[in-house]
N, C-alpha and C. Protein backbone atom coordinates (compact mmCIF):
# COMPACT_ATOMS: atom_id res chain seq x y z
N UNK A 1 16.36 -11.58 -33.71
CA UNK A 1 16.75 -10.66 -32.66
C UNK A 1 15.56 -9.78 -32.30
N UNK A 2 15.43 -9.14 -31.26
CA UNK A 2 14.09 -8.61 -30.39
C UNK A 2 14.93 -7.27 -30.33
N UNK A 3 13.84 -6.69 -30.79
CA UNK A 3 13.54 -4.99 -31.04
C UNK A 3 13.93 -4.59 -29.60
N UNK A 4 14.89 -3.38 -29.54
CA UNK A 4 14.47 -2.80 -27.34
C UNK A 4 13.42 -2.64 -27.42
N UNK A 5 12.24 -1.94 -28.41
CA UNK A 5 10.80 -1.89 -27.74
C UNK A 5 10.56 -3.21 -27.34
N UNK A 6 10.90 -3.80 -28.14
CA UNK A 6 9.95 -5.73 -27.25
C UNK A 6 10.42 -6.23 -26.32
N UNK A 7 11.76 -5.98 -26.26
CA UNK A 7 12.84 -6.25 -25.06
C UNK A 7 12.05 -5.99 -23.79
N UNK A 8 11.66 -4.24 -23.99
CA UNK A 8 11.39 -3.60 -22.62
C UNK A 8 9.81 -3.66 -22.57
N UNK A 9 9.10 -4.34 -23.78
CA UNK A 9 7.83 -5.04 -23.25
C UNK A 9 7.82 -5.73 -22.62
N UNK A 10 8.57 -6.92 -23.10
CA UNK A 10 8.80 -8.11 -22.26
C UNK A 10 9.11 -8.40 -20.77
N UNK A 11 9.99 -7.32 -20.45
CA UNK A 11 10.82 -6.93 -19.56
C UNK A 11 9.51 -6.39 -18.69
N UNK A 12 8.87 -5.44 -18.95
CA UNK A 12 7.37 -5.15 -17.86
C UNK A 12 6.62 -5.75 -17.78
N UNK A 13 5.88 -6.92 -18.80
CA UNK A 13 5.29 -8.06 -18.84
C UNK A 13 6.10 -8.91 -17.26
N UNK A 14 7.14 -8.95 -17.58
CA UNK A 14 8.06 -10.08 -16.96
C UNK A 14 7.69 -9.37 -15.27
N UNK A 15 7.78 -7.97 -14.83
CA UNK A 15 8.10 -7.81 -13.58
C UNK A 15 6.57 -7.69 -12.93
N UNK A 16 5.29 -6.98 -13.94
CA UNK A 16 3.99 -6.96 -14.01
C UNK A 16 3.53 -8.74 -13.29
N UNK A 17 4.16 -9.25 -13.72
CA UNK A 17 4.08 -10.86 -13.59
C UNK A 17 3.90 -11.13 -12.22
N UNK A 18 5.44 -10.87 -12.34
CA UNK A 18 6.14 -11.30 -10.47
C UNK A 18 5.35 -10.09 -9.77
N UNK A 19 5.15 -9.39 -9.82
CA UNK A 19 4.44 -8.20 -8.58
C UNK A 19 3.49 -9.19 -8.82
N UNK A 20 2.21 -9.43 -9.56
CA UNK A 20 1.16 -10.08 -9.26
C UNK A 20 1.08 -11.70 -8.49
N UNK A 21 2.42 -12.35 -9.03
CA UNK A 21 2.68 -13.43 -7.95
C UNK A 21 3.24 -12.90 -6.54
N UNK A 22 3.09 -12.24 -6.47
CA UNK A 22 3.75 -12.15 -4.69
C UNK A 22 2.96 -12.05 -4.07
N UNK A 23 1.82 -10.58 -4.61
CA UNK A 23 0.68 -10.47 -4.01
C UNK A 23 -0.14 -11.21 -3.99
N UNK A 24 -0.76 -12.37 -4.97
CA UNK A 24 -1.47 -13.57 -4.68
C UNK A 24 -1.01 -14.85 -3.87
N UNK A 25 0.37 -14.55 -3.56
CA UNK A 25 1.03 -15.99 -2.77
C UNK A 25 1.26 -15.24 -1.44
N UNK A 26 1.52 -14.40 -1.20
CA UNK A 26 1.97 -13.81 0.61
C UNK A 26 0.96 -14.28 1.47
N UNK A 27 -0.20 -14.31 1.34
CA UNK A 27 -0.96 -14.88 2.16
C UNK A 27 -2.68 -14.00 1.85
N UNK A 28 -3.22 -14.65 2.92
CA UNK A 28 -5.21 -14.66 2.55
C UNK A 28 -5.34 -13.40 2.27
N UNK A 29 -6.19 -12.76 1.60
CA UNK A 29 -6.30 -11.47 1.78
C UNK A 29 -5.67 -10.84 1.17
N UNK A 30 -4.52 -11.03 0.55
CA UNK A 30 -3.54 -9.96 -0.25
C UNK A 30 -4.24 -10.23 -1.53
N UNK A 31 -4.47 -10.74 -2.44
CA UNK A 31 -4.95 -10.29 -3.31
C UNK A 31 -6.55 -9.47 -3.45
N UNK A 32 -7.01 -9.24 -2.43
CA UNK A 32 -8.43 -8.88 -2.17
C UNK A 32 -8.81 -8.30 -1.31
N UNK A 33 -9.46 -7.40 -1.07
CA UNK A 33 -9.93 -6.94 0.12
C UNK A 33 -10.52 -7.73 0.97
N UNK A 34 -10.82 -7.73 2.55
CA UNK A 34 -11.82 -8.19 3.15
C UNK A 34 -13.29 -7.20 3.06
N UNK A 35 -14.16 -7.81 3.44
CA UNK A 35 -15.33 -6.95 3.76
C UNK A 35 -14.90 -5.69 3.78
N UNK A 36 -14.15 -5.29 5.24
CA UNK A 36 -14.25 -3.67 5.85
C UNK A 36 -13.46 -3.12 4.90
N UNK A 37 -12.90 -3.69 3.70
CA UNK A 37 -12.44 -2.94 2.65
C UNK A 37 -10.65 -2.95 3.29
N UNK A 38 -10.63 -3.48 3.68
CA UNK A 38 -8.74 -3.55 4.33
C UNK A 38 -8.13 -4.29 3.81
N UNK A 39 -6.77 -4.77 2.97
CA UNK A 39 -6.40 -5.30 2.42
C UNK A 39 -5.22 -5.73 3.08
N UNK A 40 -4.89 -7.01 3.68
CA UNK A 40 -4.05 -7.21 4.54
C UNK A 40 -2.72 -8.29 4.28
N UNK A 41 -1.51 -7.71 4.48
CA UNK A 41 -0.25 -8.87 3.80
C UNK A 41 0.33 -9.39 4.97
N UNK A 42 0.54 -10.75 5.16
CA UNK A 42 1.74 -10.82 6.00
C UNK A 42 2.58 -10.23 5.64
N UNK A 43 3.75 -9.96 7.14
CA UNK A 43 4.79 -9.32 6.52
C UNK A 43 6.17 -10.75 7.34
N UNK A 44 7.04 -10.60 6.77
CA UNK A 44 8.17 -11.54 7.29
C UNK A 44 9.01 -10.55 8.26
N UNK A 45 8.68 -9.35 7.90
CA UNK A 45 9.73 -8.53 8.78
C UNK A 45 9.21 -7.88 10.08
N UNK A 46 10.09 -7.31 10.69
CA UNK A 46 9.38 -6.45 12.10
C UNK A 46 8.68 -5.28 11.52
N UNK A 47 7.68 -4.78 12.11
CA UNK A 47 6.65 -3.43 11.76
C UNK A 47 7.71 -2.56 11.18
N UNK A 48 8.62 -2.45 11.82
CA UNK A 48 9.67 -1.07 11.24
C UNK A 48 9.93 -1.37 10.26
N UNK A 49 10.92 -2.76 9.78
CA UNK A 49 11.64 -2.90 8.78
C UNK A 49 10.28 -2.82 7.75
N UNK A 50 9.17 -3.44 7.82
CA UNK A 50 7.94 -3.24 7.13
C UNK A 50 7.95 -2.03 6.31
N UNK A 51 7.74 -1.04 7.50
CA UNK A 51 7.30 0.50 6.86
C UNK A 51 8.50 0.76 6.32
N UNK A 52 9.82 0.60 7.06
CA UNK A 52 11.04 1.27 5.65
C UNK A 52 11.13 0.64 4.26
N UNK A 53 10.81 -0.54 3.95
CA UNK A 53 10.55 -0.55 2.88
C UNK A 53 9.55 -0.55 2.30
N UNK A 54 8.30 -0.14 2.55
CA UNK A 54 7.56 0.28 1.89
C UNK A 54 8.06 1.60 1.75
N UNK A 55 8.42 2.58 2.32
CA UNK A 55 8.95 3.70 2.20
C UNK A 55 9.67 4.05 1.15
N UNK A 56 10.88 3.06 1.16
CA UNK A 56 12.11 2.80 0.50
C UNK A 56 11.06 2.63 -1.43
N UNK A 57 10.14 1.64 -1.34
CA UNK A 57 9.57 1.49 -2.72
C UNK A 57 8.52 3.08 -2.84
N UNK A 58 8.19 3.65 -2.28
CA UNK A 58 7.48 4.87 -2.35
C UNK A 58 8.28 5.70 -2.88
N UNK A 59 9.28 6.26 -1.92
CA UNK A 59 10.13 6.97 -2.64
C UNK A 59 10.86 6.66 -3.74
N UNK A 60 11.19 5.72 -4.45
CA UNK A 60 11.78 4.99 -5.45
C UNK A 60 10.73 5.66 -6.67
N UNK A 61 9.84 5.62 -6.36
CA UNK A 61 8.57 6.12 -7.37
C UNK A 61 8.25 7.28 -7.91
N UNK A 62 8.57 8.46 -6.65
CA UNK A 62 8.33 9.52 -6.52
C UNK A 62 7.35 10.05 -5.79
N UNK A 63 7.11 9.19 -5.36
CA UNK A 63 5.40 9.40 -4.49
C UNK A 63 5.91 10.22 -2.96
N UNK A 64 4.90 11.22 -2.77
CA UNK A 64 5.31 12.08 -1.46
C UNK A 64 5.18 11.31 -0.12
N UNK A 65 5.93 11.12 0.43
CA UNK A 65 5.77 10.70 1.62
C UNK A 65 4.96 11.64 2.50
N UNK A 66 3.97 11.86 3.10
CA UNK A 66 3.05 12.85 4.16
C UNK A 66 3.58 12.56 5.49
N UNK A 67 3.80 11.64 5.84
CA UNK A 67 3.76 11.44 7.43
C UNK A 67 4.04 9.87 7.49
N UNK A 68 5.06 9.79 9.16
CA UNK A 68 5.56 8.35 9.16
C UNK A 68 5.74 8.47 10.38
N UNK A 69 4.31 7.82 11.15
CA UNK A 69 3.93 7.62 12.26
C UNK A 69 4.20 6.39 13.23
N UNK A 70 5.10 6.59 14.01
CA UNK A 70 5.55 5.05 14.73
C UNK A 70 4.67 5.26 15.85
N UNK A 71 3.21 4.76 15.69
CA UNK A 71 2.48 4.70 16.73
C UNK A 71 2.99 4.31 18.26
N UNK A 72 3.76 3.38 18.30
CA UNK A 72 4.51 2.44 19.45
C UNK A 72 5.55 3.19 19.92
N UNK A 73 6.62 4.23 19.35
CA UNK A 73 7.06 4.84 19.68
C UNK A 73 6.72 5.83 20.38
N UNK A 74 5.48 7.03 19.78
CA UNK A 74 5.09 7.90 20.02
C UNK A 74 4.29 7.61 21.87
N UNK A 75 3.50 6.31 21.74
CA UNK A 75 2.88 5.85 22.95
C UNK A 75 4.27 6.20 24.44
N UNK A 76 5.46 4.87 23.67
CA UNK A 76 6.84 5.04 24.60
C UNK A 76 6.77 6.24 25.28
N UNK A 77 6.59 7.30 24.53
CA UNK A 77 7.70 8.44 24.70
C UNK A 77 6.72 9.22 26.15
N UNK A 78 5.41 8.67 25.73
CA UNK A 78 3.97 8.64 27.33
C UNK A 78 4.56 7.70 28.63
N UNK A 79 5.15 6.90 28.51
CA UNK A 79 5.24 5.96 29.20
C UNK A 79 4.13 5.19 29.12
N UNK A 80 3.37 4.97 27.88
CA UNK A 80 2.44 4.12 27.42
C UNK A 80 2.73 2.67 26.29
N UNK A 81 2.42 1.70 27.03
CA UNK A 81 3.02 0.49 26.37
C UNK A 81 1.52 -0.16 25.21
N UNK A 82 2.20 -0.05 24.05
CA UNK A 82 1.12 -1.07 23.09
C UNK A 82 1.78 -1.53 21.99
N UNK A 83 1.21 -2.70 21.34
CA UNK A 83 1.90 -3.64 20.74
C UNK A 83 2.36 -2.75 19.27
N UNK A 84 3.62 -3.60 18.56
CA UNK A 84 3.80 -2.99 17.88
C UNK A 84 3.19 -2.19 16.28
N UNK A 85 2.94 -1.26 16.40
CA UNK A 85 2.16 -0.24 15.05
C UNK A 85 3.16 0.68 14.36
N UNK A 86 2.86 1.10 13.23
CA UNK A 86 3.47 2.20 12.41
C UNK A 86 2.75 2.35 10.90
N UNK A 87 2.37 3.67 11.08
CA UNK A 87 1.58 4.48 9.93
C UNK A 87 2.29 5.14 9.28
N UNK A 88 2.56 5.12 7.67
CA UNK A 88 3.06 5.86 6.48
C UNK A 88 1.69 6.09 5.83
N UNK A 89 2.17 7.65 5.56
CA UNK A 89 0.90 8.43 4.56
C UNK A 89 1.55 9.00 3.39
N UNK A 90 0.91 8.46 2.39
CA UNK A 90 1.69 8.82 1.20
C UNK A 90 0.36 9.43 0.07
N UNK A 91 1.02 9.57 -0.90
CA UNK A 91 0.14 9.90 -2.03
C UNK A 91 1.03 10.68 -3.02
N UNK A 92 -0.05 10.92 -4.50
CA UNK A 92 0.20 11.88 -5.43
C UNK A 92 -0.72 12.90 -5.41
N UNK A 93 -0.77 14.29 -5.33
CA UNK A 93 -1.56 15.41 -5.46
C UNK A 93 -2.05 14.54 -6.98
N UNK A 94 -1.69 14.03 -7.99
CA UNK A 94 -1.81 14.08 -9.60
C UNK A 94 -3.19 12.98 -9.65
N UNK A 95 -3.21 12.04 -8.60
CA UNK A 95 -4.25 11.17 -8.37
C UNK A 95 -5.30 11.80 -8.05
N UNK A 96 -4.74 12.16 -6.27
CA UNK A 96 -5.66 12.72 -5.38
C UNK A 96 -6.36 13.51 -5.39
N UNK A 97 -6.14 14.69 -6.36
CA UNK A 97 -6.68 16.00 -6.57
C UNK A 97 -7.92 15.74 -7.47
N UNK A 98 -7.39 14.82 -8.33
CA UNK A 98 -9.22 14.70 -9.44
C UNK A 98 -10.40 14.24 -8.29
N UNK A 99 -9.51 13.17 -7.48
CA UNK A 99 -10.98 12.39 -7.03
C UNK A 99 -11.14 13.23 -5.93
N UNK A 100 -10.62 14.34 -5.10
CA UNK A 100 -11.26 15.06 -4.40
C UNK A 100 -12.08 16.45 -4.97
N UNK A 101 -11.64 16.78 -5.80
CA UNK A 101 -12.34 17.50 -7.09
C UNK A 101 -13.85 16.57 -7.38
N UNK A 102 -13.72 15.28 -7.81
CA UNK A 102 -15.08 14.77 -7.91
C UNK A 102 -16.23 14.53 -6.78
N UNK A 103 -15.18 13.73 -5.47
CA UNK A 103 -16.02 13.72 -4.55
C UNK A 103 -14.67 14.42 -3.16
N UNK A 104 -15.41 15.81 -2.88
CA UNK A 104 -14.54 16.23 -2.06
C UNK A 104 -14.50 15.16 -0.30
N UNK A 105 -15.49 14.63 0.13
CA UNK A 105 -15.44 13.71 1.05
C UNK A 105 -14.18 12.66 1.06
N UNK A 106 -14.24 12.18 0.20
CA UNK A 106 -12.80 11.09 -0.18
C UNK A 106 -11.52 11.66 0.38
N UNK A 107 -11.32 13.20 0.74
CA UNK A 107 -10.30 13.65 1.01
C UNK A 107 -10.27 13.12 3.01
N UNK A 108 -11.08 12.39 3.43
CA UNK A 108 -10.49 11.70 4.75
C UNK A 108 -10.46 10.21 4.38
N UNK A 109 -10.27 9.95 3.28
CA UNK A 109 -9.40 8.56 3.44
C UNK A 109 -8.16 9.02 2.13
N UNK A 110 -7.77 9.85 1.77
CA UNK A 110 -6.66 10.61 0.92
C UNK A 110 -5.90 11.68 1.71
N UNK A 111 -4.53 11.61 1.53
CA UNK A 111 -3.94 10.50 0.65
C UNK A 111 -4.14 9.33 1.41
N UNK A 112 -3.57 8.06 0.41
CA UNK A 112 -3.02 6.71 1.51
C UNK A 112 -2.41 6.96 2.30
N UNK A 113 -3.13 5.80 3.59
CA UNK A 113 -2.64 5.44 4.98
C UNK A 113 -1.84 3.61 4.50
N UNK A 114 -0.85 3.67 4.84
CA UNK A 114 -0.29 1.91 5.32
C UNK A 114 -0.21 1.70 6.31
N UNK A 115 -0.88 0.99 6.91
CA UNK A 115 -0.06 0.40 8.60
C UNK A 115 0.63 -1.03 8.75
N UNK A 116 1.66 -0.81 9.21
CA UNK A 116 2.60 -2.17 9.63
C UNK A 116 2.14 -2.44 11.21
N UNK A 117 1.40 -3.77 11.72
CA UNK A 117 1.11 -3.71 12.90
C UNK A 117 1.19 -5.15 13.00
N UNK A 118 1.54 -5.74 14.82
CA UNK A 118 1.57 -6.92 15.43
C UNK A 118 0.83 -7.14 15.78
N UNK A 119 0.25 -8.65 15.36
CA UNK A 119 -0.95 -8.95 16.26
C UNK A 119 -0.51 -9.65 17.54
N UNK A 120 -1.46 -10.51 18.37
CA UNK A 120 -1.47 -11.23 19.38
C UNK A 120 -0.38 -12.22 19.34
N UNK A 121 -0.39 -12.58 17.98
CA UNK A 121 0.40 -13.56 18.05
C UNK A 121 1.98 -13.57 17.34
N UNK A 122 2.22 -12.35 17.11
CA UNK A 122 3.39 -11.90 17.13
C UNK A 122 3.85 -12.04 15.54
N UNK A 123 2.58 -12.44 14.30
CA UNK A 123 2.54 -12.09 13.48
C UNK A 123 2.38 -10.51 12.70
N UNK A 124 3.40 -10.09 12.41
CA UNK A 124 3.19 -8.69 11.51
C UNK A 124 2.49 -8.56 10.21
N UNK A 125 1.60 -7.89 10.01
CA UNK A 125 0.66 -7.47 9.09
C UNK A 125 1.20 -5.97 8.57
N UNK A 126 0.85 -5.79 7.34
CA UNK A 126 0.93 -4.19 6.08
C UNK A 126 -0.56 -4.25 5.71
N UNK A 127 -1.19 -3.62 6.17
CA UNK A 127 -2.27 -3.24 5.53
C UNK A 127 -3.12 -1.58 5.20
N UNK A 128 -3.79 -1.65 3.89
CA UNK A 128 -4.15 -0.45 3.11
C UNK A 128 -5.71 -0.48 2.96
N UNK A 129 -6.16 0.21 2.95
CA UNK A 129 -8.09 0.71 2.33
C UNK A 129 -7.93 0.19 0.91
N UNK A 130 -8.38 -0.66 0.10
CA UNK A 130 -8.55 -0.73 -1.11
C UNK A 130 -9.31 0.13 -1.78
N UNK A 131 -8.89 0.41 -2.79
CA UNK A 131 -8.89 1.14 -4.12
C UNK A 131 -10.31 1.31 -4.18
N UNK A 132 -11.18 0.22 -4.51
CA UNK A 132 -12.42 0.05 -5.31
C UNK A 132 -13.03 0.12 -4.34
N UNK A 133 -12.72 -0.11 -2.66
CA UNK A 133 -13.40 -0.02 -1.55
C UNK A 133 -13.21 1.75 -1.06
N UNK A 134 -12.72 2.45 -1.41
CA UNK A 134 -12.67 3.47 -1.71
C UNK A 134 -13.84 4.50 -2.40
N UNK A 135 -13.19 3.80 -3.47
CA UNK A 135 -14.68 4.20 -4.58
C UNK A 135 -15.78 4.10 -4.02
N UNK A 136 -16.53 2.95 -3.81
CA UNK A 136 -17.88 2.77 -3.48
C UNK A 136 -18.05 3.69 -2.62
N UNK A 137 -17.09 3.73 -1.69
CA UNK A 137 -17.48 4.24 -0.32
C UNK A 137 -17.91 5.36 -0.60
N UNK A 138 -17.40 6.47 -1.79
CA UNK A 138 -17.48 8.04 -2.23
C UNK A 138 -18.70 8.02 -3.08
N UNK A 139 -19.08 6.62 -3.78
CA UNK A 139 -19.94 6.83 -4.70
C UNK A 139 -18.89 7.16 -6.35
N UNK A 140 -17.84 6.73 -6.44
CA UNK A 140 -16.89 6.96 -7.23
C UNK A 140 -17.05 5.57 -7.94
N UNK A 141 -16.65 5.28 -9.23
CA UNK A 141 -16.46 4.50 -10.07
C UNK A 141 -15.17 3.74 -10.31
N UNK A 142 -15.32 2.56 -9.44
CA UNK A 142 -13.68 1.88 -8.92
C UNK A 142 -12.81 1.77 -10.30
N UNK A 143 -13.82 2.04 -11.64
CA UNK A 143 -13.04 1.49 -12.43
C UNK A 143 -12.28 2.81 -13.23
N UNK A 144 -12.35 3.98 -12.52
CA UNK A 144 -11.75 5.33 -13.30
C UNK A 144 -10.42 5.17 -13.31
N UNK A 145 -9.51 5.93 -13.79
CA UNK A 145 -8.47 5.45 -13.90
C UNK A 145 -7.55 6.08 -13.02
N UNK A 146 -8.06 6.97 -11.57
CA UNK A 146 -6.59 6.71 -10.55
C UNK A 146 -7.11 5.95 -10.05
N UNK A 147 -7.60 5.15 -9.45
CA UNK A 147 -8.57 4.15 -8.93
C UNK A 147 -7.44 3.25 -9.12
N UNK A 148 -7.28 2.73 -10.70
CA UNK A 148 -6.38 2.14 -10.94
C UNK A 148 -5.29 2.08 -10.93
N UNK A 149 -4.89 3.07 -10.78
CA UNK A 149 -3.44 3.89 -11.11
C UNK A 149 -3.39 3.49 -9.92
N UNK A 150 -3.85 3.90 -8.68
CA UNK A 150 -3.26 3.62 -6.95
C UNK A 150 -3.57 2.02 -7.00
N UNK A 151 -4.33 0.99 -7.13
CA UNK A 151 -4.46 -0.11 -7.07
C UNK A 151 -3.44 -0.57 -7.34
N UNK A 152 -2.70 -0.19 -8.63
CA UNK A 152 -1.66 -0.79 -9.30
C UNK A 152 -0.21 -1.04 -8.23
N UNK A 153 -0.09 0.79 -7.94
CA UNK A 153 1.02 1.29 -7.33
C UNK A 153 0.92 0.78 -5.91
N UNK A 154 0.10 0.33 -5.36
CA UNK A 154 -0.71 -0.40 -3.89
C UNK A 154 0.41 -1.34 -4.05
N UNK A 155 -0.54 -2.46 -4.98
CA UNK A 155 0.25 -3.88 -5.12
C UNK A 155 1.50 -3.59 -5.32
N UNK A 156 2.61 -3.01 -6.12
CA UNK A 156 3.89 -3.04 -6.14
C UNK A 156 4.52 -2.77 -4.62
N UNK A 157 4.04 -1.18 -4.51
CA UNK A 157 4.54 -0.88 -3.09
C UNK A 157 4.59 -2.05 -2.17
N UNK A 158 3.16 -2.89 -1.69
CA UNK A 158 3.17 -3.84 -0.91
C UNK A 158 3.72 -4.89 -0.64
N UNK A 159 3.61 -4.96 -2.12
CA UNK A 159 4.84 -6.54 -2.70
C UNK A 159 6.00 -6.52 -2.16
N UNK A 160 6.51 -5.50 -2.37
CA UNK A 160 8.38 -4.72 -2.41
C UNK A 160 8.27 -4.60 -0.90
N UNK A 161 7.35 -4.57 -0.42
CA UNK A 161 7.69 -4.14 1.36
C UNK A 161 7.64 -5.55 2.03
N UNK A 162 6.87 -6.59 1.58
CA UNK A 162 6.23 -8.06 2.26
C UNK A 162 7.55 -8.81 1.84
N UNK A 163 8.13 -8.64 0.50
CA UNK A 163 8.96 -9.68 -0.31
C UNK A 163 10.04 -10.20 0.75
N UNK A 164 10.48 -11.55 0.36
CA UNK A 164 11.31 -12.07 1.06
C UNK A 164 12.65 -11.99 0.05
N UNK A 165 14.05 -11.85 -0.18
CA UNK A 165 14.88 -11.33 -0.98
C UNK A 165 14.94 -13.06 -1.42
């Protein structure tokens, strides 16, 4: 018989797993940044349903939601037409605060930005600034540990927003 500690090892092993298969199977780019440091998922859903669940896994976490920008809406409301966009800004002060403490510059790409957006071809994309593309950019050490800590919480969030049930 298995100890609950091993149980509930196993058990984070087990979901640690599947978050890392989703994000390497959704498509090019999700496990990696491109060049410009953007890390990009298909999404199966419309931009909205996109951002509510990424939302939906943010708040599940505890993570502050900052701002939840329906670019496409906001345009509407101009009588300005553009394809569909939407920006969620999230973060932890508990992350954010060391690495703007180390390198105060980092605080204009902090907290995280997500955008859910349509391309041309009527494919929807979730995409984030990577972690380590981050770092460099500040002169920060991708491998400190909120670096990691948001990398981690990246991939889940993203996973949970792209996933197909």
């Amino acid at each position: 018989m298995r100890s609950p500690r091993s149980s509930r090892s196993l058990a984070a092993w087990t979901v640690a797993a599947l978050v890392l298969l989703v994000a390497l199977t959704v498509g090019p780019g999700a496990a990696r940044a491109a060049e410009d440091g953007l890390v990009r998922l298909k999404s199966p859903y419309s931009v909205d349903e996109t951002i509510a669940r990424l939302k939906t896994a943010v708040e599940a976490k505890g993570v502050t939601v900052f701002a939840d920008i329906p670019h496409t809406a906001n345009a509407a409301a101009l009588d300005l037409e553009m394809p569909p966009s939407h920006l969620l800004i999230f973060g932890s002060p508990r992350i954010g605060a060391p690495l703007m403490t180390a390198a105060p510059p980092i605080g204009i790409d902090l907290p995280i930005k997500a955008l859910a957006w349509q391309d041309a071809d009527g494919q929807v994309w979730l995409g984030y600034n990577d972690p380590a593309y981050l770092a460099d950019r500040h002169g920060l050490d991708p491998s400190l540990p909120p670096f990691q800590g948001m990398a981690k919480a990246l991939i889940g969030f993203t996973a949970h927003a792209v996933a197909t049930e």
